[in-house]
Structures are given as structure tokens and as C-alpha cells.
C-alpha atoms as a PDB file:
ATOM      1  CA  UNK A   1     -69.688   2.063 187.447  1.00  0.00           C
ATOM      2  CA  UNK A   2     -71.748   3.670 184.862  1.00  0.00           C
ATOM      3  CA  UNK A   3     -69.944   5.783 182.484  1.00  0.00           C
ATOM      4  CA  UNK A   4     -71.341   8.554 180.700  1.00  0.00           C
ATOM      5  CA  UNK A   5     -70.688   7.959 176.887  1.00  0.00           C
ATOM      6  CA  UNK A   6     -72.420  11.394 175.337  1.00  0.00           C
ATOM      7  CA  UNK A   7     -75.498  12.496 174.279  1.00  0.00           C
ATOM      8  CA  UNK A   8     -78.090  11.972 171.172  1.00  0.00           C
ATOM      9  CA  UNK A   9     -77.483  14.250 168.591  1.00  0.00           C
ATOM     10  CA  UNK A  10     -81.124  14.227 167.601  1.00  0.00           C
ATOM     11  CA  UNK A  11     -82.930  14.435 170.612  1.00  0.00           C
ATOM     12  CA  UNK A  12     -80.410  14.994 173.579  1.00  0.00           C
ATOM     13  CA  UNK A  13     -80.996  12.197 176.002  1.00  0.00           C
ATOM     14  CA  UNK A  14     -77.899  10.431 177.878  1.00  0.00           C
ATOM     15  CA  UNK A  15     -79.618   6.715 176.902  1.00  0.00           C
ATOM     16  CA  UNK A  16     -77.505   5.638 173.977  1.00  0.00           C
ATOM     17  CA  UNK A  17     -75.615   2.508 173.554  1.00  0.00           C
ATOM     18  CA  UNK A  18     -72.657   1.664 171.108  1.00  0.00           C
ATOM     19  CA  UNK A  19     -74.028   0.066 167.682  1.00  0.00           C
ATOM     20  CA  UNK A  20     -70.871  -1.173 165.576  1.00  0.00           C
ATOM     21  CA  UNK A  21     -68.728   0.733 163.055  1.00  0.00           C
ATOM     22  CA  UNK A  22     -69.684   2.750 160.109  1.00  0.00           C
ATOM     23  CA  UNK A  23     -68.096   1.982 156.881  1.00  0.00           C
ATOM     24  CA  UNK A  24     -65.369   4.543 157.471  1.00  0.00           C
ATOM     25  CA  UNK A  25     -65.070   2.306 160.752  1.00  0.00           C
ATOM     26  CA  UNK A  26     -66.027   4.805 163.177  1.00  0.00           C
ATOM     27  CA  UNK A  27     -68.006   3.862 166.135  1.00  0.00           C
ATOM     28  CA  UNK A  28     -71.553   3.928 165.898  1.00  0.00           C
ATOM     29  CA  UNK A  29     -73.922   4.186 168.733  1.00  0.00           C
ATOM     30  CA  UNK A  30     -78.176   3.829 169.185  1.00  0.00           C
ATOM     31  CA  UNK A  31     -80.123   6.035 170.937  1.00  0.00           C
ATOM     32  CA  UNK A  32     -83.012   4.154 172.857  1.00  0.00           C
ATOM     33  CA  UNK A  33     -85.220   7.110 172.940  1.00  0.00           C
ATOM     34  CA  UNK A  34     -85.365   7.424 169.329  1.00  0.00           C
ATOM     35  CA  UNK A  35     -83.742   4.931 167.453  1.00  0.00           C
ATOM     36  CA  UNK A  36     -81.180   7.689 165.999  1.00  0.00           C
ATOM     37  CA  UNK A  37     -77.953   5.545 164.828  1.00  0.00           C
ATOM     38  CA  UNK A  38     -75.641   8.066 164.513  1.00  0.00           C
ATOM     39  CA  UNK A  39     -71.458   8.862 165.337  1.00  0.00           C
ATOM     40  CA  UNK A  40     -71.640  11.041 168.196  1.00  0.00           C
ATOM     41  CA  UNK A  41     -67.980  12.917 167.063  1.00  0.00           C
ATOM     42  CA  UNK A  42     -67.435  13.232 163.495  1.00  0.00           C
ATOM     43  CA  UNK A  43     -63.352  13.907 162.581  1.00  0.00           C
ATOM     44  CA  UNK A  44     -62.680  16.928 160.853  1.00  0.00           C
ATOM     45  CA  UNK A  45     -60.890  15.752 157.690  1.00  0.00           C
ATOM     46  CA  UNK A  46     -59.953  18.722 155.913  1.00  0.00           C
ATOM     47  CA  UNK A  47     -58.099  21.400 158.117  1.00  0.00           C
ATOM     48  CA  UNK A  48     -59.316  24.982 157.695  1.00  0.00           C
ATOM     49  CA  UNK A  49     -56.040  26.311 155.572  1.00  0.00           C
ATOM     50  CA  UNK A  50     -56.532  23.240 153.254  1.00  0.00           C
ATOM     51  CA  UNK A  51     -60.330  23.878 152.775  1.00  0.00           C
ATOM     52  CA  UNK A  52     -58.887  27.808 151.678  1.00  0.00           C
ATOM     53  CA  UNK A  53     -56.479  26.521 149.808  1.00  0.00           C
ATOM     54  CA  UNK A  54     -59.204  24.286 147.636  1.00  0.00           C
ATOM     55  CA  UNK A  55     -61.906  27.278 147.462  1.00  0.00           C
ATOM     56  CA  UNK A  56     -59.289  29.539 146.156  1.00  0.00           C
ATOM     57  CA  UNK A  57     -58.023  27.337 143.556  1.00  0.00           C
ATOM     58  CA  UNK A  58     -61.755  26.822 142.109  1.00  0.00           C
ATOM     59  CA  UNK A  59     -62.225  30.597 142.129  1.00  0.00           C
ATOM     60  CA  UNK A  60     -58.670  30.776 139.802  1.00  0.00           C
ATOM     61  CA  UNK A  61     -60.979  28.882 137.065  1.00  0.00           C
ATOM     62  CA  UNK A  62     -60.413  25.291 137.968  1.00  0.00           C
ATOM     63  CA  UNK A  63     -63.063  23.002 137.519  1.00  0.00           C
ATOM     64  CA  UNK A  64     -64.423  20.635 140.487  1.00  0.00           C
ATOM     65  CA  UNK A  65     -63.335  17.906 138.175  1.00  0.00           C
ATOM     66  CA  UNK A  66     -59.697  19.102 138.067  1.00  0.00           C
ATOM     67  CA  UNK A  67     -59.723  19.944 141.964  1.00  0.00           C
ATOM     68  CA  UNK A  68     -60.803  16.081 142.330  1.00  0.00           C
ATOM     69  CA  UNK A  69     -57.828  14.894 140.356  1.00  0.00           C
ATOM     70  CA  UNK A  70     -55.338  17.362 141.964  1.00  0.00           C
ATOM     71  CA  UNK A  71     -56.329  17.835 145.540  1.00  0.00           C
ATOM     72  CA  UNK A  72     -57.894  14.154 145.914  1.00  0.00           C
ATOM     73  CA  UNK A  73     -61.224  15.416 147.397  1.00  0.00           C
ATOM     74  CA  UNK A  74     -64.666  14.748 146.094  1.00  0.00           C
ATOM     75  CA  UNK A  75     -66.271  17.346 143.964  1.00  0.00           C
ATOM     76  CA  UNK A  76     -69.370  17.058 145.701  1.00  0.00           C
ATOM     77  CA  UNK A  77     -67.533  18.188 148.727  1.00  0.00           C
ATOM     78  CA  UNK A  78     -66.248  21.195 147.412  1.00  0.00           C
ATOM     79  CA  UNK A  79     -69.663  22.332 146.344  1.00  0.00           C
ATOM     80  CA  UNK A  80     -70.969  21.988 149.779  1.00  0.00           C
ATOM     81  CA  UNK A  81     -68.279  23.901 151.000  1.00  0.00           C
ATOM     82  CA  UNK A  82     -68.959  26.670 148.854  1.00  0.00           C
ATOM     83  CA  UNK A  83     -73.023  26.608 149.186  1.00  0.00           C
ATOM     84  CA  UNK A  84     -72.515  26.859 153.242  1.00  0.00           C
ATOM     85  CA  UNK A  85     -69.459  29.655 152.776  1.00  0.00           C
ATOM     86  CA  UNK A  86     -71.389  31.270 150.039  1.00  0.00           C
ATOM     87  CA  UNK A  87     -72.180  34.690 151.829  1.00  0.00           C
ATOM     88  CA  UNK A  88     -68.420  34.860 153.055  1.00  0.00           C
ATOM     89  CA  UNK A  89     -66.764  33.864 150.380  1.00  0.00           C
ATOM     90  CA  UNK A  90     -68.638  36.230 147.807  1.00  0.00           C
ATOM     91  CA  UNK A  91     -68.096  38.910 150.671  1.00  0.00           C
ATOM     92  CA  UNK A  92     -63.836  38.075 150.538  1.00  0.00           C
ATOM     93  CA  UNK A  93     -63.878  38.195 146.762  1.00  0.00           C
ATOM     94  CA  UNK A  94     -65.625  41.872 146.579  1.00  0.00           C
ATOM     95  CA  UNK A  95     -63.564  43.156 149.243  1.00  0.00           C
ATOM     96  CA  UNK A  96     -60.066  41.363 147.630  1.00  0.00           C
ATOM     97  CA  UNK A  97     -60.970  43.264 143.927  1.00  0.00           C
ATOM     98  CA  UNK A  98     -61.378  46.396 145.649  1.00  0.00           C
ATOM     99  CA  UNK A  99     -58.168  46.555 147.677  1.00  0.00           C
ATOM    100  CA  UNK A 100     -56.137  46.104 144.112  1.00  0.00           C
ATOM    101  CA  UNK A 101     -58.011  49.018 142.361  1.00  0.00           C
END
């Protein structure tokens, strides 16, 4: 019985074998085809409402230093959150300063 485990992230093909445990010990796997070593499912850690929650307290003048101490989460994570939301979240801020006028 062969069983299907997913597919290469990289380059698509179904020829991928499991390769140990990352550090975070999730399972790795190898793709044959082009020696990608990669988790096929990464876990979401932060929820969406939690990832608000964090963006909103560094726009209320927190520093990513302070968010790191209070919300245990890397600085370096919250500033890729903000350069991949940074359309959107500039976009929210206008239109939250004009609904108070």
C-alpha cells in the first residue's frame, strides 16, 4: 500500500520521503526531485485576534522590545507581521482617525 504523504513545496512532485525532526521537532521530509528539506505543514502559532491584539498595541507607542517582554513573542516577528500587513494596516489606521473626526 503506498500512501500518499503530500507534495514538494518547491517544486510540486509527489516523490518525497520523511527526513527527521526540525529543532521545533516537527517532521521533516526530502524531496528526491530536488533535494528541498522542508515541513510540508507549518502550525499557525499565533491566532489571528492575538496577532491584532499585538499590532495594535505597537501602534499605542509600545516598543517591539516591550511587546517581547509583555506578549512573549519575538520582535523580529512582529516586524514581519507589520512589513507583510503594511498596506492594510496603514489603510485601518486612516480609515479609524477619520470615523472619530
Amino acid at each position: 500500500m503506498i500512501k500518499n504523504i503530500g507534495f514538494c513545496t518547491k517544486c510540486g512532485s509527489e516523490n518525497i520521503v520523511k527526513n527527521g525532526h526540525n529543532v521545533s521537532g516537527q517532521q521533516q521530509y526530502l524531496c528526491k526531485d530536488c533535494k528541498a528539506r522542508r515541513v510540508l505543514d507549518s502550525e499557525k502559532r499565533y491566532p489571528k485576534e492575538r496577532k491584532e491584539e499585538i499590532i495594535r498595541a505597537y501602534f499605542e507607542r509600545t516598543g517591539l522590545r516591550g511587546l517581547e517582554r509583555i506578549f512573549h513573542v519575538s520582535r523580529h516577528t512582529v516586524t514581519e507581521w507589520l512589513k507583510k500587513n503594511e498596506r492594510k494596516i496603514a489603510c485601518d489606521r486612516r480609515n479609524t482617525y477619520q470615523s472619530k473626526e
